[in-house]
C-alpha atoms as a PDB file:
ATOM      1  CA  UNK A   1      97.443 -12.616   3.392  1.00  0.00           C
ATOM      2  CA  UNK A   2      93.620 -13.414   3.151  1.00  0.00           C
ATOM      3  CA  UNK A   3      92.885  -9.542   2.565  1.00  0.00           C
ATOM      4  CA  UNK A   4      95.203  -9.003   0.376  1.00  0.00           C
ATOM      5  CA  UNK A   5      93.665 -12.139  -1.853  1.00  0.00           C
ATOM      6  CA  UNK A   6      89.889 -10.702  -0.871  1.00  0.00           C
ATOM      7  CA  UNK A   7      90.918  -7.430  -3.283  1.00  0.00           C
ATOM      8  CA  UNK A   8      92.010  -9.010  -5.703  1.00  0.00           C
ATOM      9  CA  UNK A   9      88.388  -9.527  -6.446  1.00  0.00           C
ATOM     10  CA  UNK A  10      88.120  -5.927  -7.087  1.00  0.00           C
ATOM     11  CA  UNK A  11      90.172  -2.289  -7.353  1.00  0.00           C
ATOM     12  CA  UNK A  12      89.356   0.817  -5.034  1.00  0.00           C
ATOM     13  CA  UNK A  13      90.199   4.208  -5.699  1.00  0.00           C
ATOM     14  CA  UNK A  14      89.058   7.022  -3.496  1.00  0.00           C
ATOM     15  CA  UNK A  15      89.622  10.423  -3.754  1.00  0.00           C
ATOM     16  CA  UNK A  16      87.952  13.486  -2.059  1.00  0.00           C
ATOM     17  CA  UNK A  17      84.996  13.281  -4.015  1.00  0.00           C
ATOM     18  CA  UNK A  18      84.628  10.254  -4.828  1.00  0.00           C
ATOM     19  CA  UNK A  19      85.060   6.116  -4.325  1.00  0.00           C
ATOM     20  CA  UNK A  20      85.276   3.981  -7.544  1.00  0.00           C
ATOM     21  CA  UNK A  21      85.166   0.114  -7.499  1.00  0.00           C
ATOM     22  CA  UNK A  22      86.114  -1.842 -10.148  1.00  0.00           C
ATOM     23  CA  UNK A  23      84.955  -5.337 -10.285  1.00  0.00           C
ATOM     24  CA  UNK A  24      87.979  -7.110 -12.043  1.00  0.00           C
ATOM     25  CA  UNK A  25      86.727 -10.853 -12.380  1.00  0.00           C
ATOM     26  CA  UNK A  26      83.211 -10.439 -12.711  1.00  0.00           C
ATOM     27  CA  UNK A  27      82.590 -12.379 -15.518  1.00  0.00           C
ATOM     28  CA  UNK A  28      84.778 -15.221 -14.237  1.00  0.00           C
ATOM     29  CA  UNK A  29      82.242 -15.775 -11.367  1.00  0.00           C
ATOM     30  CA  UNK A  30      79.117 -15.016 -13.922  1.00  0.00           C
ATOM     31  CA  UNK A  31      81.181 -18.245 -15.758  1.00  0.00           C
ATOM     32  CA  UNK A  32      81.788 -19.883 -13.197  1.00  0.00           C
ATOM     33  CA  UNK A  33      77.542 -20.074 -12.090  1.00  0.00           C
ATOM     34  CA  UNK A  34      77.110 -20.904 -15.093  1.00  0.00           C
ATOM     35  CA  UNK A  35      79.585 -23.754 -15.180  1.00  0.00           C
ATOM     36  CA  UNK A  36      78.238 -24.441 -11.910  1.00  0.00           C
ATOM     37  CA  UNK A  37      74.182 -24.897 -13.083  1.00  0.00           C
ATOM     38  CA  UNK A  38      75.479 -26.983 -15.910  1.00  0.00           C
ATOM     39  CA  UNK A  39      76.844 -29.411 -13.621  1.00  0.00           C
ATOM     40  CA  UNK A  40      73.724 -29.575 -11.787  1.00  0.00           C
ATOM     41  CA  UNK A  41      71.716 -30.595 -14.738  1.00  0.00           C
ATOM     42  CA  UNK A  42      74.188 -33.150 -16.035  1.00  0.00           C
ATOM     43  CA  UNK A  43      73.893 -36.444 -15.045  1.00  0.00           C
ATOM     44  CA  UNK A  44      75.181 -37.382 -12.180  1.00  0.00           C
ATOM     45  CA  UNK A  45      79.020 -38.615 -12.189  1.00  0.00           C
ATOM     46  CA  UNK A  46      82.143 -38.369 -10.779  1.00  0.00           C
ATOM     47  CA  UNK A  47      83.380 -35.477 -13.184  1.00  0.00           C
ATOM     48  CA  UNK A  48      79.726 -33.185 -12.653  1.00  0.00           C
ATOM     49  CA  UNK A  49      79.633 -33.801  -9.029  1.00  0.00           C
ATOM     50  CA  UNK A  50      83.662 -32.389  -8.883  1.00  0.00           C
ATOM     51  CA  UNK A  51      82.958 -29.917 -11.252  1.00  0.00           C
ATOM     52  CA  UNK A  52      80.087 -28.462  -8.797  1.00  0.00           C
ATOM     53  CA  UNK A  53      81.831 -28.903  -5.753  1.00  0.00           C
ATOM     54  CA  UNK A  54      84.705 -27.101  -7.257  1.00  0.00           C
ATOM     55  CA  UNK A  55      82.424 -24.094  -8.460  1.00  0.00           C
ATOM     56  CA  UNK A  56      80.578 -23.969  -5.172  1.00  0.00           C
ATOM     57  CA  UNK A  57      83.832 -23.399  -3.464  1.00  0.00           C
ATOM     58  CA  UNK A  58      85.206 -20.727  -5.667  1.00  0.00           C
ATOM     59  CA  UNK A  59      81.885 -18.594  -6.145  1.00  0.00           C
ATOM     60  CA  UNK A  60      81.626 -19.066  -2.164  1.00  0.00           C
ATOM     61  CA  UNK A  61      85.147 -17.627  -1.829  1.00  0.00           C
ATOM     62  CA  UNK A  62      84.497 -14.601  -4.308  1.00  0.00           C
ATOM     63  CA  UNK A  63      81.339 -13.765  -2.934  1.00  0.00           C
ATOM     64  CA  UNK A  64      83.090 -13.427   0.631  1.00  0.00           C
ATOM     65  CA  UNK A  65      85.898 -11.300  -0.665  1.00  0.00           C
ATOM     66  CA  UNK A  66      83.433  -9.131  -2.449  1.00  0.00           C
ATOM     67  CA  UNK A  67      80.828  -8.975   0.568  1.00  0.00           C
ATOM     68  CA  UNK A  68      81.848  -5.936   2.522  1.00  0.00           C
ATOM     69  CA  UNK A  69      82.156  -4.166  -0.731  1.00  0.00           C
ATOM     70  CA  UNK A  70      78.480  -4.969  -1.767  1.00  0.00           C
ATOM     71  CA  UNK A  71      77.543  -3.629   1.794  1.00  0.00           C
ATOM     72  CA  UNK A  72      79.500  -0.380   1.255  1.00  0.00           C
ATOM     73  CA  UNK A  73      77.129  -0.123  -2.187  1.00  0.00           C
ATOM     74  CA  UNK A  74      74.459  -0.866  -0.516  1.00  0.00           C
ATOM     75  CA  UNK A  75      74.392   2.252   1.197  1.00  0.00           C
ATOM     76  CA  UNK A  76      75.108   3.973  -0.981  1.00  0.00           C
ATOM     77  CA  UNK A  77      72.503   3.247  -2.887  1.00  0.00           C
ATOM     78  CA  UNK A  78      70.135   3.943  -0.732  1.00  0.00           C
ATOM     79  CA  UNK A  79      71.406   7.519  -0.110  1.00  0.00           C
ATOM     80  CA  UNK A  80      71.024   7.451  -4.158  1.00  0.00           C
ATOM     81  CA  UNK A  81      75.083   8.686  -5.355  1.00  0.00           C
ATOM     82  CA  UNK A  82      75.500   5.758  -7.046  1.00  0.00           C
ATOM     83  CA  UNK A  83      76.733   5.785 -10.949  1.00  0.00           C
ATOM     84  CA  UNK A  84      77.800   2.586 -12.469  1.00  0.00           C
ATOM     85  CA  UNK A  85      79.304   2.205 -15.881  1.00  0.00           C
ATOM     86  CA  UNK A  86      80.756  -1.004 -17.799  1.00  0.00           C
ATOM     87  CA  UNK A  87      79.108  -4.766 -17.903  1.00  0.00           C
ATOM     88  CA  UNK A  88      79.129  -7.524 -15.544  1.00  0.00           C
ATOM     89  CA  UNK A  89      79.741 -10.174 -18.982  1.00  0.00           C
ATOM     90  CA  UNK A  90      82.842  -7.717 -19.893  1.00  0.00           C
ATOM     91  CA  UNK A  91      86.256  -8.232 -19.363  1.00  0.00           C
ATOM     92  CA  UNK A  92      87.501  -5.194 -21.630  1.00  0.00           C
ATOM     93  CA  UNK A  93      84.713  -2.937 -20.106  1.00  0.00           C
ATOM     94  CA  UNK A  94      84.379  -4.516 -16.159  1.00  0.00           C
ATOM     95  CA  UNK A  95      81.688  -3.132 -14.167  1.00  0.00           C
ATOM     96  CA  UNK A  96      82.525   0.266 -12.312  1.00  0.00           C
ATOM     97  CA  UNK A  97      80.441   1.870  -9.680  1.00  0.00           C
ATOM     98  CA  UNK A  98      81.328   5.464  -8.500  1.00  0.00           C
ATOM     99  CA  UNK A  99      79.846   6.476  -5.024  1.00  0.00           C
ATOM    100  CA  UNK A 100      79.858  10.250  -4.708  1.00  0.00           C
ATOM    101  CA  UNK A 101      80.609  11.404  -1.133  1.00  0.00           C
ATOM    102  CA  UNK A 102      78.801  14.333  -1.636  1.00  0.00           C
END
């Protein structure tokens, strides 16, 4: 149950060539740190304090589910076959990074 809702956060396609991710809800969390610095810089209340606490917990909980992707990126980046395509703000054009296994 939890790792099916971890990919939800994000599709994976692999084929003998190649792995594509496609980050999905990316802008939602972009929103949602955004949301969650406004509510820092309100004043304090019942409704900003929720409001952060609520963010906090689902940015925390999308940056777990998206972790051991990042790290699979990561080395792939290093090892430079990396091509990534689409925007992070997007939800028409998500972000989509293409590892060749080459």
């Amino acid at each position: 149950m939890a790792i099916r809702i971890m990919k939800t956060f994000y599709e994976r396609r692999e084929t003998a060539e190649e792995i594509e991710f496609q980050f999905k809800y990316l802008p939602l969390a972009n929103l949602l740190f955004f949301l969650a610095i406004g509510a820092s810089l309100a004043p304090c209340g019942r409704l900003a304090n929720r409001t952060l606490r609520i963010c906090g917990v689902l940015l925390l909980l999308y940056i777990i589910g998206i972790l051991p992707v990042w790290m699979d990126l990561e080395k792939a980046m290093r090892s430079g076959s990396v091509l990534v395509s689409g925007s992070k703000f997007s939800c028409k054009n998500p972000l989509k990074v293409v590892i060749s296994k080459k």
